[in-house]
C-alpha atoms as a PDB file:
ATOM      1  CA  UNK A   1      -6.004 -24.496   6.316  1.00  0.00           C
ATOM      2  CA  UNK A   2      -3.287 -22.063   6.518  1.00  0.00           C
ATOM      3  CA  UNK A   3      -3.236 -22.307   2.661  1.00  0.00           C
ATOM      4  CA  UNK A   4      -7.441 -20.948   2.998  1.00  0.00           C
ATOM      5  CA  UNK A   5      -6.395 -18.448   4.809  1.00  0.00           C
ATOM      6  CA  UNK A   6      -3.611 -16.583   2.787  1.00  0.00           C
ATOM      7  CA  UNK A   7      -5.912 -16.816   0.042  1.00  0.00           C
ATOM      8  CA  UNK A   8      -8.754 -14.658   1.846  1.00  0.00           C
ATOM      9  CA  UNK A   9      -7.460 -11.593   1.097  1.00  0.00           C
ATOM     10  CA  UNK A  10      -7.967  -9.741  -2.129  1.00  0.00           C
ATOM     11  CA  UNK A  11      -6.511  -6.545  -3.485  1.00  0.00           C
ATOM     12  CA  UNK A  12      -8.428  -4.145  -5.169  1.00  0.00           C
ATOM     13  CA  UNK A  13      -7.482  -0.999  -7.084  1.00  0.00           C
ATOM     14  CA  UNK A  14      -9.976   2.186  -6.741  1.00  0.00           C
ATOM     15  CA  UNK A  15     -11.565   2.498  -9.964  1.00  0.00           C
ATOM     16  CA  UNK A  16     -11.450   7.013 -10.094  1.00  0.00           C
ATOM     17  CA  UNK A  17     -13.937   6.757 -13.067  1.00  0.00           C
ATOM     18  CA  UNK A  18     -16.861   5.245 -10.353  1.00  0.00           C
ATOM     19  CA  UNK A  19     -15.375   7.007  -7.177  1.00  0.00           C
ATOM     20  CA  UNK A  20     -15.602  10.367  -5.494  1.00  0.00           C
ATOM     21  CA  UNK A  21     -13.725  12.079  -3.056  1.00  0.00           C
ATOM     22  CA  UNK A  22     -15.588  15.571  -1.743  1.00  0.00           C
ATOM     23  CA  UNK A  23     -15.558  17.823   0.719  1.00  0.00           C
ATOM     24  CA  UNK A  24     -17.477  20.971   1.897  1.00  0.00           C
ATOM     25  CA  UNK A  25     -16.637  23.938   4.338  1.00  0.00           C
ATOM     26  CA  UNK A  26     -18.765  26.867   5.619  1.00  0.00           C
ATOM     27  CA  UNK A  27     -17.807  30.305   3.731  1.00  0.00           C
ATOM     28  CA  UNK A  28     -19.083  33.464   5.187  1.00  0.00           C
ATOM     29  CA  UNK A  29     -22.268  32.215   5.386  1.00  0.00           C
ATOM     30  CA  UNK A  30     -22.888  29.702   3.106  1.00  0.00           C
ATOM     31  CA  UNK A  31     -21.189  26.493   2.066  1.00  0.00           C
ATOM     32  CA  UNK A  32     -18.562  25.522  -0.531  1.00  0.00           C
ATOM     33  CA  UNK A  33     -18.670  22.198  -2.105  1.00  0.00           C
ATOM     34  CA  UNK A  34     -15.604  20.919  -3.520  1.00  0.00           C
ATOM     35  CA  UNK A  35     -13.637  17.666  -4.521  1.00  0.00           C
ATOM     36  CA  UNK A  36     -10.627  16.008  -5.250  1.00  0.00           C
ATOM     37  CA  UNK A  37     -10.152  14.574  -9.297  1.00  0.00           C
ATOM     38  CA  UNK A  38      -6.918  12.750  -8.756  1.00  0.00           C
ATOM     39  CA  UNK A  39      -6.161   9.798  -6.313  1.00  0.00           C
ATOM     40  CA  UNK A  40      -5.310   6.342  -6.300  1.00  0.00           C
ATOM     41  CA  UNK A  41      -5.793   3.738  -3.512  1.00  0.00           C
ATOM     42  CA  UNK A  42      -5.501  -0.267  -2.555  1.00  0.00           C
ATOM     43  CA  UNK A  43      -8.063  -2.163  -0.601  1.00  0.00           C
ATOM     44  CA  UNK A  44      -6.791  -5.704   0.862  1.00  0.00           C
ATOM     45  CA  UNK A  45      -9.989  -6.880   1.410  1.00  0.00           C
ATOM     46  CA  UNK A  46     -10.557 -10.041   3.965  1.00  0.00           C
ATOM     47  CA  UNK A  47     -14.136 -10.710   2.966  1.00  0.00           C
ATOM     48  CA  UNK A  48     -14.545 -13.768   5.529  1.00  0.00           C
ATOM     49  CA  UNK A  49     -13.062 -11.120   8.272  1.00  0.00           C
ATOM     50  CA  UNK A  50     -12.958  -7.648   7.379  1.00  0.00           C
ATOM     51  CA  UNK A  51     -11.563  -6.858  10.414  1.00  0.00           C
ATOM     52  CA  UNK A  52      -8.591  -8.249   8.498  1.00  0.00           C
ATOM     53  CA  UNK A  53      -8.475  -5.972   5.844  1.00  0.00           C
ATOM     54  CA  UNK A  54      -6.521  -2.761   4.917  1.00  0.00           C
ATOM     55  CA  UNK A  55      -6.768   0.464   2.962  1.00  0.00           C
ATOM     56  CA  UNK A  56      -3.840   2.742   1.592  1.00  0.00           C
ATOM     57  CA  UNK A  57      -5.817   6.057  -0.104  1.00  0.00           C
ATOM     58  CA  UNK A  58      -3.406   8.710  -1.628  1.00  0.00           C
ATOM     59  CA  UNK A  59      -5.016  12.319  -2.757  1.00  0.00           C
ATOM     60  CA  UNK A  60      -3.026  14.494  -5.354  1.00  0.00           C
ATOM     61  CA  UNK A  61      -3.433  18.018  -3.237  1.00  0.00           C
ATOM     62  CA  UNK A  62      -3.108  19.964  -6.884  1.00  0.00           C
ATOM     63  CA  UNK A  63      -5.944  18.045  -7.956  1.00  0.00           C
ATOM     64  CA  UNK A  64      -8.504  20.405  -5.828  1.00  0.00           C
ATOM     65  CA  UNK A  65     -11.785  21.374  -7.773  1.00  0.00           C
ATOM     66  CA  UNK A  66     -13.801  23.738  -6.361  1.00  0.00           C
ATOM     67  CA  UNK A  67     -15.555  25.162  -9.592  1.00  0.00           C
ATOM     68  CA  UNK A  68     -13.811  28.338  -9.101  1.00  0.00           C
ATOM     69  CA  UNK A  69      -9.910  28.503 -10.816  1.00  0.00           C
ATOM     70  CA  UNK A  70      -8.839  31.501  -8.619  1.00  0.00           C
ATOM     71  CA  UNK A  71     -10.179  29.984  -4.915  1.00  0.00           C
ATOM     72  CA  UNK A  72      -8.644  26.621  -6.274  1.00  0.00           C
ATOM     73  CA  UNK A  73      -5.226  28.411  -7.162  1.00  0.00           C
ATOM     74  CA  UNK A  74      -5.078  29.928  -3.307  1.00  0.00           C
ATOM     75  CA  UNK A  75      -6.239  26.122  -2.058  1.00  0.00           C
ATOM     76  CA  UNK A  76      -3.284  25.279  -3.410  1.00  0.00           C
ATOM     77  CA  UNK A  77      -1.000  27.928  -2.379  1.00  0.00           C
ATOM     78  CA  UNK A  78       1.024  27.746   1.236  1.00  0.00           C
ATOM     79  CA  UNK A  79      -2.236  29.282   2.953  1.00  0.00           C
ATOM     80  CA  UNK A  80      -3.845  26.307   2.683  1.00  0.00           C
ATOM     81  CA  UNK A  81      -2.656  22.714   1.268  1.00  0.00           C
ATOM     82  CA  UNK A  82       0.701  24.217   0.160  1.00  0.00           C
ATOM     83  CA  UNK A  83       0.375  21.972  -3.023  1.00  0.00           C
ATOM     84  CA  UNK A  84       4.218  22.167  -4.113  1.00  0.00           C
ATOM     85  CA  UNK A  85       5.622  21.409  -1.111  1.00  0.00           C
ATOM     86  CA  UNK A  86       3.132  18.392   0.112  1.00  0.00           C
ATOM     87  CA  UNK A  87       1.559  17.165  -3.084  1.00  0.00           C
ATOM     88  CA  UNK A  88      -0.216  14.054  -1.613  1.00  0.00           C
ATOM     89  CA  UNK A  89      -3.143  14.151   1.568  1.00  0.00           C
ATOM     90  CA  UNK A  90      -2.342  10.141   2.681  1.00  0.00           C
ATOM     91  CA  UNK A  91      -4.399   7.673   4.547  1.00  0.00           C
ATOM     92  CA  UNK A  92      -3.577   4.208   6.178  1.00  0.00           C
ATOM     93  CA  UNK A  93      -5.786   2.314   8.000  1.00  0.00           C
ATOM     94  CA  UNK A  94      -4.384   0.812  11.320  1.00  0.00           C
ATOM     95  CA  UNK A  95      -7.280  -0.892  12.942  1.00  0.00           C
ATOM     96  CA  UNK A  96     -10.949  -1.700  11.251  1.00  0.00           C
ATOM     97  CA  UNK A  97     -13.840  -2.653  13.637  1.00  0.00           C
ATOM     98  CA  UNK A  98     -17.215  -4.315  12.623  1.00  0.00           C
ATOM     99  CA  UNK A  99     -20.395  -2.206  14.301  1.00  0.00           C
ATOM    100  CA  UNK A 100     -22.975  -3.645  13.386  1.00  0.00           C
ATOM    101  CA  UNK A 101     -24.509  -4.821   9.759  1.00  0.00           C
ATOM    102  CA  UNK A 102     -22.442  -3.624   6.713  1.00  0.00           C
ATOM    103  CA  UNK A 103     -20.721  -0.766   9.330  1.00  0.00           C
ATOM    104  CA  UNK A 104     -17.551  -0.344  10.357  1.00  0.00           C
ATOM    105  CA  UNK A 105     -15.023   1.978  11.919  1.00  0.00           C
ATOM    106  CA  UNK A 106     -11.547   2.598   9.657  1.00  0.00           C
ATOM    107  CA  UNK A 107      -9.121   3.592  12.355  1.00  0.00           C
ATOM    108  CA  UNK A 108      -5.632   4.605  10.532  1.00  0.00           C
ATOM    109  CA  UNK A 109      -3.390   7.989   9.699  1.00  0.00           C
ATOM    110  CA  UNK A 110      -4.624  10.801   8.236  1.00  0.00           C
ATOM    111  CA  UNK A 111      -1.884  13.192   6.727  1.00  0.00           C
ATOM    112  CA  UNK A 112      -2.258  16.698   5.463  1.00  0.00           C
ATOM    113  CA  UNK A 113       0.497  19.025   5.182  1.00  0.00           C
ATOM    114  CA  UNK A 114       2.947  16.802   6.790  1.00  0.00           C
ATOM    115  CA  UNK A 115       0.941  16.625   9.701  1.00  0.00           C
ATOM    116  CA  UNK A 116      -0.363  12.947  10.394  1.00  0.00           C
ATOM    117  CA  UNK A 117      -3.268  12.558  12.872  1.00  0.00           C
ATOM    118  CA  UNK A 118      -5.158   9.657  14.023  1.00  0.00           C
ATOM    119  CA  UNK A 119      -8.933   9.456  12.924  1.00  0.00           C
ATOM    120  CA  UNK A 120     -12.089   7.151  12.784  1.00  0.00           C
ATOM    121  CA  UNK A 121     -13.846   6.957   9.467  1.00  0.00           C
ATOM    122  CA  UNK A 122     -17.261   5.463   9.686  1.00  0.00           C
ATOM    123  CA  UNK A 123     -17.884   3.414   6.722  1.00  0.00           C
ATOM    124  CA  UNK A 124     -20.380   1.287   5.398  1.00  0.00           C
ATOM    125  CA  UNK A 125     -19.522  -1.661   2.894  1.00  0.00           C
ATOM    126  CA  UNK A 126     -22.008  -1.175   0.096  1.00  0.00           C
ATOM    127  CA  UNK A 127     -21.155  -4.661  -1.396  1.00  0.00           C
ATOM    128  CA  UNK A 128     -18.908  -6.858  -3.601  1.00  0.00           C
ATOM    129  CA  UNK A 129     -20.391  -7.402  -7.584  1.00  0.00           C
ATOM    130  CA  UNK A 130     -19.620  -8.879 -10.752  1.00  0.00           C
ATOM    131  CA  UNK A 131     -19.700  -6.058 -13.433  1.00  0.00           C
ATOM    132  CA  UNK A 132     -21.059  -7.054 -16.840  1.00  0.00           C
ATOM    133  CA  UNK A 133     -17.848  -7.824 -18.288  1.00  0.00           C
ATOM    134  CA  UNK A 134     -16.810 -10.344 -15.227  1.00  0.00           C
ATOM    135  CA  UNK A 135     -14.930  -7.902 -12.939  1.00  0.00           C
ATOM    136  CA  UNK A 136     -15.586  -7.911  -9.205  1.00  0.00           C
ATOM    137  CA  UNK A 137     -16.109  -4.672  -7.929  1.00  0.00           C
ATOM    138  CA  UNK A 138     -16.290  -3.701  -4.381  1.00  0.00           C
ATOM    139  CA  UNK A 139     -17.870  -0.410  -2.658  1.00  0.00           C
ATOM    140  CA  UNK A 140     -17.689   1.193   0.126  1.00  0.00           C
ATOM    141  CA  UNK A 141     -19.023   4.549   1.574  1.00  0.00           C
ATOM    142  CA  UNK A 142     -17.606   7.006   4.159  1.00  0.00           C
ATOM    143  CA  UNK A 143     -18.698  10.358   5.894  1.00  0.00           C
ATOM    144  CA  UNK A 144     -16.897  12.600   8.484  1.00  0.00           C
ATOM    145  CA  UNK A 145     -16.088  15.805   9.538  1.00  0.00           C
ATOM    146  CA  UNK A 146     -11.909  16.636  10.437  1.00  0.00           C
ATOM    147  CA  UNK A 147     -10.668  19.763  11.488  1.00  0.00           C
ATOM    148  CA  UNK A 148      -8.393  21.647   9.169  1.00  0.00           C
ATOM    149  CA  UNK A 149      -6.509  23.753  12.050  1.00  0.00           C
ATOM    150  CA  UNK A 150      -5.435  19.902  12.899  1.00  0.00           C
ATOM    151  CA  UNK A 151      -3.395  19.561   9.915  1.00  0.00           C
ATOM    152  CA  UNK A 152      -2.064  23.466   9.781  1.00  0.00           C
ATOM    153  CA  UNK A 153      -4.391  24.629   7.510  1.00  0.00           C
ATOM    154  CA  UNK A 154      -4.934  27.567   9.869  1.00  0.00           C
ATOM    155  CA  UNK A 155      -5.368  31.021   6.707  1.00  0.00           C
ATOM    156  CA  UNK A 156      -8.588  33.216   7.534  1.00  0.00           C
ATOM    157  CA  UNK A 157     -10.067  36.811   7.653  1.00  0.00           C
ATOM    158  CA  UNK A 158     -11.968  38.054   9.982  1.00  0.00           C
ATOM    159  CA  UNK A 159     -15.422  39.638   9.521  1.00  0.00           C
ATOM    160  CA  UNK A 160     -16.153  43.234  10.570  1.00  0.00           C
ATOM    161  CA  UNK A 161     -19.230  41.608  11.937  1.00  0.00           C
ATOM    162  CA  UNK A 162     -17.657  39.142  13.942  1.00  0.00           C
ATOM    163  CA  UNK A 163     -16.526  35.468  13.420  1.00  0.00           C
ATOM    164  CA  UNK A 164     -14.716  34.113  10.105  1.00  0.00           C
ATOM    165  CA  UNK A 165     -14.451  33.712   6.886  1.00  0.00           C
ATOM    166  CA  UNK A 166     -13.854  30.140   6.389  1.00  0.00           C
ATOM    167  CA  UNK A 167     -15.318  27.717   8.938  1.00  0.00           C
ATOM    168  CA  UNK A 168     -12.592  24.920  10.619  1.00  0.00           C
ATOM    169  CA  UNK A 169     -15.141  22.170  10.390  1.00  0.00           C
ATOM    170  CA  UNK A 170     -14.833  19.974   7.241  1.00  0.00           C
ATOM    171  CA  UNK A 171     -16.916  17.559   5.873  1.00  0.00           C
ATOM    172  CA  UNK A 172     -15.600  15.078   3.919  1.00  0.00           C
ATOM    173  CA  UNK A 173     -17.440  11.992   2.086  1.00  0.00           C
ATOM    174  CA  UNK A 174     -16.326   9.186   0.117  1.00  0.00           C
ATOM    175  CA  UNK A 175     -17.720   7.260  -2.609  1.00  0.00           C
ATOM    176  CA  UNK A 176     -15.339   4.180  -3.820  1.00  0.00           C
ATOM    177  CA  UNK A 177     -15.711   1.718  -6.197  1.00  0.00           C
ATOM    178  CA  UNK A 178     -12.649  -0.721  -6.041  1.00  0.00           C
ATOM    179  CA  UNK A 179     -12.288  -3.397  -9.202  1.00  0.00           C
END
């Protein structure tokens, strides 16, 4: 039995060519869409009990894409992410619930900056395949909103008119593919 049970739990790598990690912030008054193009994360998946399971996600901060090589630039600068000095935005899982269906919370450490905060990703579990070629893939989806002042990414300008520039609410949503 005990031998069962060691066995239940399978490691997967994320695959970045079928993933995406993106985010999107108000700006003045519209929205910037961005993403991240380099990261790397393990998924000890417990499919009998995924309460069992655990994730380890690692984001390169240089790796910012906003479409726009000058906004990316200050993203990176010490305003924002302060690329140089904390190169990787880290998440570890410490708790995952079942909801209901295919749902579950991912409680675990979120840290930007050097700042690590607790948060709740909602995620749904999308399913576990064979690709053509006889590799299991598994998938997973995720959606939430953090806010950046939480992990000291505090740089605005205010607006003659009143309010902001950039908004503190972020969005962020996950697509991952894990082979």
């Amino acid at each position: 039995m005990a031998k069962a049970l060691a066995t239940a739990v399978r490691t997967f790598q994320v695959d970045k060519a079928h993933s995406e990690v993106d985010f999107q912030v108000r700006h003045l008054i519209t929205k910037v869409r961005g993403r991240f193009t380099d990261y790397a994360g393990t998924i000890e998946f417990d499919q009998a009990d995924p309460s069992h399971s655990k994730v380890d996600f690692t984001i390169q901060a240089a790796s910012i894409d906003t479409a726009e090589p000058k906004r990316d630039e200050h993203l990176r600068s010490d305003d924002f992410f302060a690329a140089t000095t904390f190169p990787t935005l880290t998440f570890t899982s410490t708790k995952i619930t079942p909801m209901r269906g295919d749902l579950y919370d991912v409680e675990g450490d979120l840290t930007i900056r050097g700042i690590t905060k607790r948060v709740v990703l909602p995620v749904t579990h999308l399913g576990l395949a064979k690709d053509p070629w006889g590799n299991e893939k598994l998938a997973f989806e995720a959606e939430t909103t953090i806010d950046r002042k939480d992990f000291g990414l505090t740089w605005n300008a205010a607006l003659e008119t009143g309010g902001f520039l950039v908004g503190d609410e972020v969005k962020v949503s996950l697509q991952i593919q894990a082979a």
